[in-house]
C-alpha atoms as a PDB file:
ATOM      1  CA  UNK A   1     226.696  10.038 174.922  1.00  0.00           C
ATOM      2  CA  UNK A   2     225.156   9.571 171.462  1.00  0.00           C
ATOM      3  CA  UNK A   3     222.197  11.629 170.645  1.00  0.00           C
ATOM      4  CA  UNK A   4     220.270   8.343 170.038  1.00  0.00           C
ATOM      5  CA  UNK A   5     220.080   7.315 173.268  1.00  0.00           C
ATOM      6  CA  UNK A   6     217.909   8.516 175.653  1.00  0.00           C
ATOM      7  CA  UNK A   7     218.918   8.385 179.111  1.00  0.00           C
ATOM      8  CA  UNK A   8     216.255   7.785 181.668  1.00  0.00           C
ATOM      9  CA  UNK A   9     218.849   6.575 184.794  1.00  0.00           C
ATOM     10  CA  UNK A  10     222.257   8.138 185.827  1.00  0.00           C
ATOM     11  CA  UNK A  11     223.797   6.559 188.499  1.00  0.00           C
ATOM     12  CA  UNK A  12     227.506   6.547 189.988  1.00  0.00           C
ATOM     13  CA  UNK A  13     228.808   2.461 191.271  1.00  0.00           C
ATOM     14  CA  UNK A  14     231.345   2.239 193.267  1.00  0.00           C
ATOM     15  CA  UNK A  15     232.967  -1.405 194.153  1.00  0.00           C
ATOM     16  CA  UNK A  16     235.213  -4.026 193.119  1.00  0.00           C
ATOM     17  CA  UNK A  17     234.864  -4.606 189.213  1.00  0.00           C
ATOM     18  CA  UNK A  18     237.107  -6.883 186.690  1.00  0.00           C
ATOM     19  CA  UNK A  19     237.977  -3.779 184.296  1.00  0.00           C
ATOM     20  CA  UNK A  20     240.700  -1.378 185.332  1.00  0.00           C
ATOM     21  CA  UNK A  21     238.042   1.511 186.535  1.00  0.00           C
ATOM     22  CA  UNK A  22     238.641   4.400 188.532  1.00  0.00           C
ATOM     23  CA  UNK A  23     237.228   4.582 192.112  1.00  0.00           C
ATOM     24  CA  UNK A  24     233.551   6.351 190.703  1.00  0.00           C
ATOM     25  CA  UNK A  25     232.235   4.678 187.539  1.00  0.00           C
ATOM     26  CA  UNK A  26     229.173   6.414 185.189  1.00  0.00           C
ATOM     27  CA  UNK A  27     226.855   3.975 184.201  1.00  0.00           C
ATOM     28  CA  UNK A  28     223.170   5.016 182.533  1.00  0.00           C
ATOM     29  CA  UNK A  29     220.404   2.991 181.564  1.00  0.00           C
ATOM     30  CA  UNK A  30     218.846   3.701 177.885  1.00  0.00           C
ATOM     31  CA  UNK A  31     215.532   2.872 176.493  1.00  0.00           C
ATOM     32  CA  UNK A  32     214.441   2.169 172.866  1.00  0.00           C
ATOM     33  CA  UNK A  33     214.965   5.083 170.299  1.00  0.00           C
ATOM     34  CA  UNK A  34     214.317   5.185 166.049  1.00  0.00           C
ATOM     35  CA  UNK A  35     217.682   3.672 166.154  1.00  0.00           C
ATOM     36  CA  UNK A  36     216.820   0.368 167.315  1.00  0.00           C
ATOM     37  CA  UNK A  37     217.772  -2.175 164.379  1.00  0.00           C
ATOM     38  CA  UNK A  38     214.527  -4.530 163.513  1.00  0.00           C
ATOM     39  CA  UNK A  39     215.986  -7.450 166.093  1.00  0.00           C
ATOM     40  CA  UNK A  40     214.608  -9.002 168.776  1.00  0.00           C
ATOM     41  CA  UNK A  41     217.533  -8.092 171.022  1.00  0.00           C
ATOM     42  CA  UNK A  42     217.708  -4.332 171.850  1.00  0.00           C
ATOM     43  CA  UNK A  43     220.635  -2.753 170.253  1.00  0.00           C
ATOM     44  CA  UNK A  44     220.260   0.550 171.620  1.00  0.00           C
ATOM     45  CA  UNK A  45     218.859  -0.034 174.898  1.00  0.00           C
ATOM     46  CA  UNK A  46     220.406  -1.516 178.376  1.00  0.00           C
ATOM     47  CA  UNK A  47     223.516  -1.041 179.973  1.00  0.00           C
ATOM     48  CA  UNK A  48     226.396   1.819 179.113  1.00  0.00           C
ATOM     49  CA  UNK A  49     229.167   2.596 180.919  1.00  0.00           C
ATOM     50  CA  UNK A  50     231.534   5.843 180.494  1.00  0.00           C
ATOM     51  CA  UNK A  51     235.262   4.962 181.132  1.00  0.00           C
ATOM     52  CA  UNK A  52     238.368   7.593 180.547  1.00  0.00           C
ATOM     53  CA  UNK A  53     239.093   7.762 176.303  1.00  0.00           C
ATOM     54  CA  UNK A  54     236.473   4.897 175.934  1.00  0.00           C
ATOM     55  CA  UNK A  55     233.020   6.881 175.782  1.00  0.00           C
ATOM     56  CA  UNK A  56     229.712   5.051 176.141  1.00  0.00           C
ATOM     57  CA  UNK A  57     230.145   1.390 175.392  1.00  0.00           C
ATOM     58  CA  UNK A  58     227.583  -1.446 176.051  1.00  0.00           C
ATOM     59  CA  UNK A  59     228.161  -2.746 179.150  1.00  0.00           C
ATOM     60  CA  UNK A  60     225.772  -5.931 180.353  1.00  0.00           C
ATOM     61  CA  UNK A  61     222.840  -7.332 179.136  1.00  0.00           C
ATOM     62  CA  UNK A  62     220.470  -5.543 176.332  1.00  0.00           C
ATOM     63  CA  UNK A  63     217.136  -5.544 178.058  1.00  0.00           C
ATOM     64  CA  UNK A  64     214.485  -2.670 176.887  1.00  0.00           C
ATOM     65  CA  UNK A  65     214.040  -1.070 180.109  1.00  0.00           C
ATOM     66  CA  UNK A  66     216.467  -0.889 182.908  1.00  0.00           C
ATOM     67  CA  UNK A  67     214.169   1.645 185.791  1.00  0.00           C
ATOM     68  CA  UNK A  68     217.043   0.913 188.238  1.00  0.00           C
ATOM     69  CA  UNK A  69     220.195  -0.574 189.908  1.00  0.00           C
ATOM     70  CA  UNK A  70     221.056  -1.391 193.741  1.00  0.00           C
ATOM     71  CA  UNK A  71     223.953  -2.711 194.639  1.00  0.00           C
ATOM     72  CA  UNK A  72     224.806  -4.882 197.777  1.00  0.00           C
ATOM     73  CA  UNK A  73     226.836  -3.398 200.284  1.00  0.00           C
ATOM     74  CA  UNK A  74     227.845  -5.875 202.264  1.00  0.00           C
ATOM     75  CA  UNK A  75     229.634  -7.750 198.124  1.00  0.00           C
ATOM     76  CA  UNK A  76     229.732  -4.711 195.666  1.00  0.00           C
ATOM     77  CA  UNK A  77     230.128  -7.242 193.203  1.00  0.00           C
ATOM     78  CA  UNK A  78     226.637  -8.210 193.610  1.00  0.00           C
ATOM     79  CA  UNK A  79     224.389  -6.058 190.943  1.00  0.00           C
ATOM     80  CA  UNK A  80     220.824  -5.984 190.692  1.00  0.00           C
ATOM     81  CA  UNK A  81     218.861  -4.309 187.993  1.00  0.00           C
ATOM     82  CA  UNK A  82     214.853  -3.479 187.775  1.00  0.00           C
ATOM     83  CA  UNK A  83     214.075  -4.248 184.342  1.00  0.00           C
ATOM     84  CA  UNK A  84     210.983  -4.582 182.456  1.00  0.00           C
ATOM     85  CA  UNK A  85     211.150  -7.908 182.353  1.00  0.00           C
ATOM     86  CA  UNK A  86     212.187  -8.753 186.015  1.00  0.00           C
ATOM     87  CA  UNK A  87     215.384  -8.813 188.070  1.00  0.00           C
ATOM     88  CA  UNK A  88     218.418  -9.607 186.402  1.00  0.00           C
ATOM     89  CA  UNK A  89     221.219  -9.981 188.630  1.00  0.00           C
ATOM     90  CA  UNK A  90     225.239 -10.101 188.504  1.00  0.00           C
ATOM     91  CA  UNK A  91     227.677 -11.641 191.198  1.00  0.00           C
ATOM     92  CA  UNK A  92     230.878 -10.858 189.547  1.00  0.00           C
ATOM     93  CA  UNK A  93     230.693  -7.403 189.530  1.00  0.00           C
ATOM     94  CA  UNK A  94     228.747  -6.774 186.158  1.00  0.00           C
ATOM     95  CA  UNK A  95     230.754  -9.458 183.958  1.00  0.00           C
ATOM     96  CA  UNK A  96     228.149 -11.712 183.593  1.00  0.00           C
ATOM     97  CA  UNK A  97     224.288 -11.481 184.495  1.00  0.00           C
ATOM     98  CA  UNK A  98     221.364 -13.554 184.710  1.00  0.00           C
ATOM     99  CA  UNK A  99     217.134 -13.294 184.639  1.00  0.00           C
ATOM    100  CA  UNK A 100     216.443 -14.642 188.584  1.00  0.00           C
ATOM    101  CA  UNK A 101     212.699 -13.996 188.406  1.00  0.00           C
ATOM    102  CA  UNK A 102     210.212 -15.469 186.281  1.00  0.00           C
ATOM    103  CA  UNK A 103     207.216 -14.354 184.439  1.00  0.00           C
ATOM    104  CA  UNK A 104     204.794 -13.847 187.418  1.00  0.00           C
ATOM    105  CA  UNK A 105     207.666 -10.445 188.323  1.00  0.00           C
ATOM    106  CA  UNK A 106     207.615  -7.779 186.119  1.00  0.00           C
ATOM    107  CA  UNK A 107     207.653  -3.841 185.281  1.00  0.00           C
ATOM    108  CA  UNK A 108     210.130  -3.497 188.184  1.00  0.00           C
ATOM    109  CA  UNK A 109     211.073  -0.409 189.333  1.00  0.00           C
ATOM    110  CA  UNK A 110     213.444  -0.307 192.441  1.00  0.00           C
ATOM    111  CA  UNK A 111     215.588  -2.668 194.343  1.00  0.00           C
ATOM    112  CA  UNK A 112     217.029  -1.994 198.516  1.00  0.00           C
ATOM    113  CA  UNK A 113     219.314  -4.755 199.912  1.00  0.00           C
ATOM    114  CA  UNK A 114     219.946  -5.064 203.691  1.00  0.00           C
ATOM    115  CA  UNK A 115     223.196  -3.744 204.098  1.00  0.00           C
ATOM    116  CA  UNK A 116     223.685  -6.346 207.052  1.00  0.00           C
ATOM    117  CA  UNK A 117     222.691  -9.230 205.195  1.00  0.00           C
ATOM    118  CA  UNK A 118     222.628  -9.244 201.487  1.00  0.00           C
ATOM    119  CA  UNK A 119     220.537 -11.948 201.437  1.00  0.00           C
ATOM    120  CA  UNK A 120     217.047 -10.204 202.062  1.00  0.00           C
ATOM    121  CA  UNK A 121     216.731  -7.925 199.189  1.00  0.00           C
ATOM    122  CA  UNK A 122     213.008  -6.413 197.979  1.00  0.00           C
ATOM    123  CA  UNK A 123     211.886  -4.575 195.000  1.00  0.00           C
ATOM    124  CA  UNK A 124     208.662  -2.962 194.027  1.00  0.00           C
ATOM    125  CA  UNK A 125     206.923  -3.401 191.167  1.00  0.00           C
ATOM    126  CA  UNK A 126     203.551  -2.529 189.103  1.00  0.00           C
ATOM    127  CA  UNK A 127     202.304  -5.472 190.321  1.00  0.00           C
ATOM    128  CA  UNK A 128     203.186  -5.606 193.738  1.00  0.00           C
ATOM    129  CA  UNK A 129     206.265  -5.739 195.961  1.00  0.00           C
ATOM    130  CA  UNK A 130     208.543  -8.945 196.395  1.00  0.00           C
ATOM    131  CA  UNK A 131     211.348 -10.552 198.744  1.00  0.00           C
ATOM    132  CA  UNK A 132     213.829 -12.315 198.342  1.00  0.00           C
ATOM    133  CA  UNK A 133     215.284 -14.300 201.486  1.00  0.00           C
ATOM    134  CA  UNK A 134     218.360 -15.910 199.171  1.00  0.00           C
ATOM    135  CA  UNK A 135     219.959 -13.326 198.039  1.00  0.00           C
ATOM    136  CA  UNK A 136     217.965 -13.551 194.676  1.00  0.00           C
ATOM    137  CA  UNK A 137     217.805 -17.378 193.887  1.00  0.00           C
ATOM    138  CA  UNK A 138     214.182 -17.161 194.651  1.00  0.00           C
ATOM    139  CA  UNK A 139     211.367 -14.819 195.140  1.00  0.00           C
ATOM    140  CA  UNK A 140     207.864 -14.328 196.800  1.00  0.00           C
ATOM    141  CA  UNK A 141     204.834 -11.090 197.064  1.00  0.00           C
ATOM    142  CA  UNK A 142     204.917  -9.473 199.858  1.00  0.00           C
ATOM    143  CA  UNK A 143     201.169  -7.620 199.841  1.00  0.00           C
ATOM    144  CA  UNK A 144     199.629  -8.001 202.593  1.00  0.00           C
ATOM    145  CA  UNK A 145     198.037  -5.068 204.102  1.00  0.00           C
ATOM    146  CA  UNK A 146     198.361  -3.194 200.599  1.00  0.00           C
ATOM    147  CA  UNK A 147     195.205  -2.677 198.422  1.00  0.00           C
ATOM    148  CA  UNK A 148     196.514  -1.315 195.502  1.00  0.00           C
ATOM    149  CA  UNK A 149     199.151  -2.466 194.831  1.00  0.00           C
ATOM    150  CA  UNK A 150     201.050  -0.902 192.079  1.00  0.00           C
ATOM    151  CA  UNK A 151     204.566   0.767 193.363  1.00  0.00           C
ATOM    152  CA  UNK A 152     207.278   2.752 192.345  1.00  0.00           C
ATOM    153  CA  UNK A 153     209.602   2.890 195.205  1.00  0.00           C
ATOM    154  CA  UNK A 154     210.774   1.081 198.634  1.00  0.00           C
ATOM    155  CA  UNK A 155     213.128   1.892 200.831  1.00  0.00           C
ATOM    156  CA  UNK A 156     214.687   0.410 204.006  1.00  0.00           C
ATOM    157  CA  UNK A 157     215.716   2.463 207.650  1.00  0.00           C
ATOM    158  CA  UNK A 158     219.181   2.636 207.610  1.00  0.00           C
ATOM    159  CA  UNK A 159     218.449   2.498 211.942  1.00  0.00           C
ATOM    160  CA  UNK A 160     216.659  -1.124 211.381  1.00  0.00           C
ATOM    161  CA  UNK A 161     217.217  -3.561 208.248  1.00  0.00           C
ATOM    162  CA  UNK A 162     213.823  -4.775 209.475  1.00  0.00           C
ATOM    163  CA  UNK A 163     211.355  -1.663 208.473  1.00  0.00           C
ATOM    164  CA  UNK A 164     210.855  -0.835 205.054  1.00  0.00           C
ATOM    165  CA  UNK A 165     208.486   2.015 203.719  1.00  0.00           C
ATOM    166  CA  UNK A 166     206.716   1.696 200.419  1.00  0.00           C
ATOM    167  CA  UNK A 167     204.961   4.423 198.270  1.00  0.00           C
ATOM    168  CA  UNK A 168     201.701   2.531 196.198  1.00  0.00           C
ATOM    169  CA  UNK A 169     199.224   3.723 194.159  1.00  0.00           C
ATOM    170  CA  UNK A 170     197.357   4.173 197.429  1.00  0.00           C
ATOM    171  CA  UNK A 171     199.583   5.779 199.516  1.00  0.00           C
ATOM    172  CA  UNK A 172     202.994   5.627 202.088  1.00  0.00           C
ATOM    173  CA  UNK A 173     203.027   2.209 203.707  1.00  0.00           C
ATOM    174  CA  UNK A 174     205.261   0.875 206.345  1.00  0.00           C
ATOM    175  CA  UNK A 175     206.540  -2.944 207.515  1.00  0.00           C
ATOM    176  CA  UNK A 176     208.330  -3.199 210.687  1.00  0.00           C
ATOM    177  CA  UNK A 177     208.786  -7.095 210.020  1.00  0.00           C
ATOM    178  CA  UNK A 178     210.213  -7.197 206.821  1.00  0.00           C
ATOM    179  CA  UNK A 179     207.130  -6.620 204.750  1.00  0.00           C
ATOM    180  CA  UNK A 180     205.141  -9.823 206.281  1.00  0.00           C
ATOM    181  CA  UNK A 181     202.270  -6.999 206.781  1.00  0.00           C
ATOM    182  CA  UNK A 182     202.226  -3.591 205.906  1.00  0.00           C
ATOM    183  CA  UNK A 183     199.873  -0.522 207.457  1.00  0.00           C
ATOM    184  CA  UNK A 184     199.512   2.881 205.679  1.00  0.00           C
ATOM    185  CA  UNK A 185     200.639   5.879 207.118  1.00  0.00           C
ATOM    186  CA  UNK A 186     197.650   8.209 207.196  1.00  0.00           C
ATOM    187  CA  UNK A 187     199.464  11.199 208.235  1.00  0.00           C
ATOM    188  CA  UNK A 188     200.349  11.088 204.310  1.00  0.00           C
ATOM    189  CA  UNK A 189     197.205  11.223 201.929  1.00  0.00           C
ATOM    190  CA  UNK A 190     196.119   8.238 200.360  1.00  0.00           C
ATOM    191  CA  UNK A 191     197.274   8.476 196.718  1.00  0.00           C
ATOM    192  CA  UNK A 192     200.286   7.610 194.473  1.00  0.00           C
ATOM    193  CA  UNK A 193     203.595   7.974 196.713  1.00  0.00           C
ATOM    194  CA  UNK A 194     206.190   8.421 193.367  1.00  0.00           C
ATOM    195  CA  UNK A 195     209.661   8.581 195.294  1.00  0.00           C
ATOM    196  CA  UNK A 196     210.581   8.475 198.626  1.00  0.00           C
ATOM    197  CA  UNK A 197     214.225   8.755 200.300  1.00  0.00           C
ATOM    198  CA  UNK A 198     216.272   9.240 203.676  1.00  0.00           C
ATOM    199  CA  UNK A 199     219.133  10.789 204.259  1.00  0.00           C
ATOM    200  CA  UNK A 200     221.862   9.182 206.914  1.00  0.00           C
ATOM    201  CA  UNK A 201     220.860   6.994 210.108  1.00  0.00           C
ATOM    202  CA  UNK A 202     221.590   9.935 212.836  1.00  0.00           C
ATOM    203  CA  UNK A 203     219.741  12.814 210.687  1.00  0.00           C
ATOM    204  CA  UNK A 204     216.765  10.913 210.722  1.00  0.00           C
ATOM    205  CA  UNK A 205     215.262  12.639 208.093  1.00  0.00           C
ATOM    206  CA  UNK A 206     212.766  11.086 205.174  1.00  0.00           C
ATOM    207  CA  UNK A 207     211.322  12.868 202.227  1.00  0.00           C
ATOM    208  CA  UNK A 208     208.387  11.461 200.022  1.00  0.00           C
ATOM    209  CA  UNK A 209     206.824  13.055 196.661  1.00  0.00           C
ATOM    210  CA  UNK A 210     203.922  12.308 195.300  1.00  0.00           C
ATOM    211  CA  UNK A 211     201.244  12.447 192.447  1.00  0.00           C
ATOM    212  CA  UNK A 212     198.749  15.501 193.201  1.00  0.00           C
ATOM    213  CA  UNK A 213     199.411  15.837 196.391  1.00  0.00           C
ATOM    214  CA  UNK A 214     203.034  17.439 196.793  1.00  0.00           C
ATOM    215  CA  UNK A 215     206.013  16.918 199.124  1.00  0.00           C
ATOM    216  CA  UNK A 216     205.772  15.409 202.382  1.00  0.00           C
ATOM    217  CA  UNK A 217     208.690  15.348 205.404  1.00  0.00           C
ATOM    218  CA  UNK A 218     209.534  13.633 208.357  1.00  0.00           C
ATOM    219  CA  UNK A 219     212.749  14.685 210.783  1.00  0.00           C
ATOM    220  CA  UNK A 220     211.565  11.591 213.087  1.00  0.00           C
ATOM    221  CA  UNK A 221     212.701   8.477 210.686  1.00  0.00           C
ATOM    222  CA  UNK A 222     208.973   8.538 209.345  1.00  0.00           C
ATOM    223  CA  UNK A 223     206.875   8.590 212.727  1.00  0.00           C
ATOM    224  CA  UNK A 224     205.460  11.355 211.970  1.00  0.00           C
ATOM    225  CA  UNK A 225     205.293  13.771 208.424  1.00  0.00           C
ATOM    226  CA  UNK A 226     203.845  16.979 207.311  1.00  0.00           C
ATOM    227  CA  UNK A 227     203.381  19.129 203.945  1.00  0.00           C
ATOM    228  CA  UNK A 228     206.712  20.580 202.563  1.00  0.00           C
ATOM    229  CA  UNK A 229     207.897  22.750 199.231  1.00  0.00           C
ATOM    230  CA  UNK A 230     204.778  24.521 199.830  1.00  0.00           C
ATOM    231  CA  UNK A 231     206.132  26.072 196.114  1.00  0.00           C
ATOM    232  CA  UNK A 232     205.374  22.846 194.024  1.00  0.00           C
ATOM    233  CA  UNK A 233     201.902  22.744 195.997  1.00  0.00           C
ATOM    234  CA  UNK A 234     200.067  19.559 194.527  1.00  0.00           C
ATOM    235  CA  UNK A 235     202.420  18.977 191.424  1.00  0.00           C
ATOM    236  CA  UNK A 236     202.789  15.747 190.391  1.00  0.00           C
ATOM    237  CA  UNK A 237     206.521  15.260 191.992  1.00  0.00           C
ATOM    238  CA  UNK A 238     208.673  12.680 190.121  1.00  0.00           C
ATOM    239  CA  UNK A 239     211.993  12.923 192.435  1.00  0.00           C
ATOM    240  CA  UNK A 240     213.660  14.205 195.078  1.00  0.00           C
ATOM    241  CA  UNK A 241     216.487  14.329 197.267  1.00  0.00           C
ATOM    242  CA  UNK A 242     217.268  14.042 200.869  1.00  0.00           C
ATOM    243  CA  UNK A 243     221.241  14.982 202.990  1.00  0.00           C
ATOM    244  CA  UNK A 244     223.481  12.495 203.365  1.00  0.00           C
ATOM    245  CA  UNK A 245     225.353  14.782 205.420  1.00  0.00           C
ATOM    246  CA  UNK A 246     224.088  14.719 209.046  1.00  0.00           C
ATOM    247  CA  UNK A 247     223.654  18.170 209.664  1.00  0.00           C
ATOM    248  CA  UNK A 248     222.714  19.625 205.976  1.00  0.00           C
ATOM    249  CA  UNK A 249     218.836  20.722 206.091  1.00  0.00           C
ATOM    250  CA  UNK A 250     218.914  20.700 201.884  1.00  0.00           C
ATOM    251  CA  UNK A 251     216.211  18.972 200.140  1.00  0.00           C
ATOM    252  CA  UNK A 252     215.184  18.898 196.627  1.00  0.00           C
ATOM    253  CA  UNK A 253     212.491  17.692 194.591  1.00  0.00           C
ATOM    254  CA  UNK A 254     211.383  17.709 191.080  1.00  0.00           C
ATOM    255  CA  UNK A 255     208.714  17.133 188.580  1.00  0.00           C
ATOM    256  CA  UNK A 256     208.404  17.481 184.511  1.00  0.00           C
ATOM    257  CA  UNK A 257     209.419  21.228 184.572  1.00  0.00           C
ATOM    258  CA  UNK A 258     212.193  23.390 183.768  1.00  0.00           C
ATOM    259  CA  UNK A 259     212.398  24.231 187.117  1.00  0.00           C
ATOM    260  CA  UNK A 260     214.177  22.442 190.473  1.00  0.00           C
ATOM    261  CA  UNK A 261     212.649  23.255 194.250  1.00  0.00           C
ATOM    262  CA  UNK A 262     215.455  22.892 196.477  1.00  0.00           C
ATOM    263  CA  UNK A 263     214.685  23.630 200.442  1.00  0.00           C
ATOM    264  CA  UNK A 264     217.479  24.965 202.868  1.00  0.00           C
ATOM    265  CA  UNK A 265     216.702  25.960 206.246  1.00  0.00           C
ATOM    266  CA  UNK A 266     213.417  26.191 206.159  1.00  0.00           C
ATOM    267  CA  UNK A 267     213.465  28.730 203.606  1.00  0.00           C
ATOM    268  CA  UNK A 268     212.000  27.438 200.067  1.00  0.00           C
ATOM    269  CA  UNK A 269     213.852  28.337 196.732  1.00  0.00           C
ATOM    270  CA  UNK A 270     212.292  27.816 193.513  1.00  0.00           C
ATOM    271  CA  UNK A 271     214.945  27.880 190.663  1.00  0.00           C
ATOM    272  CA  UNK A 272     214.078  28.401 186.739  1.00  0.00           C
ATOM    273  CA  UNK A 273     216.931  26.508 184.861  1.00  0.00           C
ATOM    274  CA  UNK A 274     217.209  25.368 181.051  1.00  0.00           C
ATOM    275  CA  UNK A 275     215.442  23.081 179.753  1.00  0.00           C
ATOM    276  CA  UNK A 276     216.588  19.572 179.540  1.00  0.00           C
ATOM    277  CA  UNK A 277     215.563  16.824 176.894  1.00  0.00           C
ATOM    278  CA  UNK A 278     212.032  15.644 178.120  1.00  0.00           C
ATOM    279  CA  UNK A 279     212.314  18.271 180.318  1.00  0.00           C
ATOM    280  CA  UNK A 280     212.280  16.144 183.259  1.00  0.00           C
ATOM    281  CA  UNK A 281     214.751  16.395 186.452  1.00  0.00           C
ATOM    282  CA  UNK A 282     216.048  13.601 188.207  1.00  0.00           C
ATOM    283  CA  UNK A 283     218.297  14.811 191.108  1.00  0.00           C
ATOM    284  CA  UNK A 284     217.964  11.677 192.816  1.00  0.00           C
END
């Protein structure tokens, strides 16, 4: 990838796409560098994908900030990206895309579809979280219940399409109608809730990170949670991890460091590894 770029999202697509691809593709969102050209369209910022003998090429729209990509499982040639901007969304597998919010949506930073019905798909943003019941032709906020509202992730249990767990500025919330109302979880202090993740339906296990108040985990598909990583103690925690793998007990998180907690059976690790551009790691 060209040292002008600077990659803030890695993430590996897999689906049904027009090019000839092989079956794990390498896409990566960039943002704005000195090498943006005086335009009004980005030129080094969007979409790249990494193909065999190609390299990074543009691939999609040129929008300034692209925080993150969901696909829908039930049509992987349905795309959605958290932009800056809004939602842009693709329904021939990344050919051609299209803005499906307006100007009231914005700074978005994470999209979950229902993997039972890809028309119910949410996303969080700095100004609130939003639903769409259409499968993206129209959207609506979802706040009630939430004070502050400013949020940087949501996420759906993989046992019930109809529960979905935020993390706001003010803490871990939970909607067990499809975000009609939400309810903090108090067992989780009230703060900023950065990340938060599952792992598989039967392992039942949830991991949340936070700003200033550390790691917290639940083996109970979020009923109930307690303090983890007790080695980051109240870092500000940017990302973590949790097993896909039913019976794996590895967890990671991370935060602007050179270094990566990782947690296996119980027993925390803290590792010291080089330090990467921005020094930030994103095992997500």
């Amino acid at each position: 990838m060209p040292s002008s770029f600077r990659p803030l999202l890695a993430l590996a697509l897999t689906g049904s796409f027009a090019l000839a691809q092989p079956e794990s593709v390498l896409f990566t969102a960039a943002a704005f560098t000195k090498a943006q050209r005086n335009s009004s369209i980005p030129t080094d910022a969007g979409i790249f994908i990494h193909l065999p003998d190609n390299g990074w090429t543009p691939y999609g729209p040129k929008i300034q900030q692209v925080a993150s990509a969901s696909v829908d499982p039930s049509d992987t040639s349905r795309i959605f990206l958290a932009c800056g901007n809004g939602i842009v969304r693709s329904t021939d597998g990344g050919q051609s895309w299209r803005m499906v919010t307006d100007w009231r949506v914005s700074d978005v930073t994470a999209i979950v579809v229902d993997p039972t019905d890809g028309n119910n798909v949410y996303a969080a943003s700095g100004w609130g979280l939003v639903r769409s019941q259409d499968g993206g032709e129209t959207w609506e906020g979802i706040n009630t219940g939430i004070d502050e509202r400013f949020s940087k992730t949501i996420t759906m249990d993989p046992r019930n399409p109809q529960r979905l767990l935020a993390g706001t500025a003010s803490g871990l919330f939970e909607s067990t109608n499809r975000g009609n109302k939400w309810r903090r979880i108090k067992a989780v202090p009230s703060g900023h809730v950065l990340r938060l993740r599952h792992g598989n339906a039967k392992s039942g296990v949830w991991l949340a990170v936070t700003e200033g108040h550390g790691a917290w985990l639940s083996n109970d598909s979020g009923k109930s949670w307690q303090k983890t990583a007790p080695a980051v103690g109240d870092a500000n925690l940017y990302a973590c991890r949790s097993p896909k793998r039913p019976k794996s007990r590895r967890r990671r998180v991370g935060n602007r460091s050179p270094y990566l907690h990782r947690r296996r059976q119980n027993v925390a690790i803290t590792q010291q590894r080089p330090p990467q551009p921005q020094r930030a790691h994103l095992d997500l």
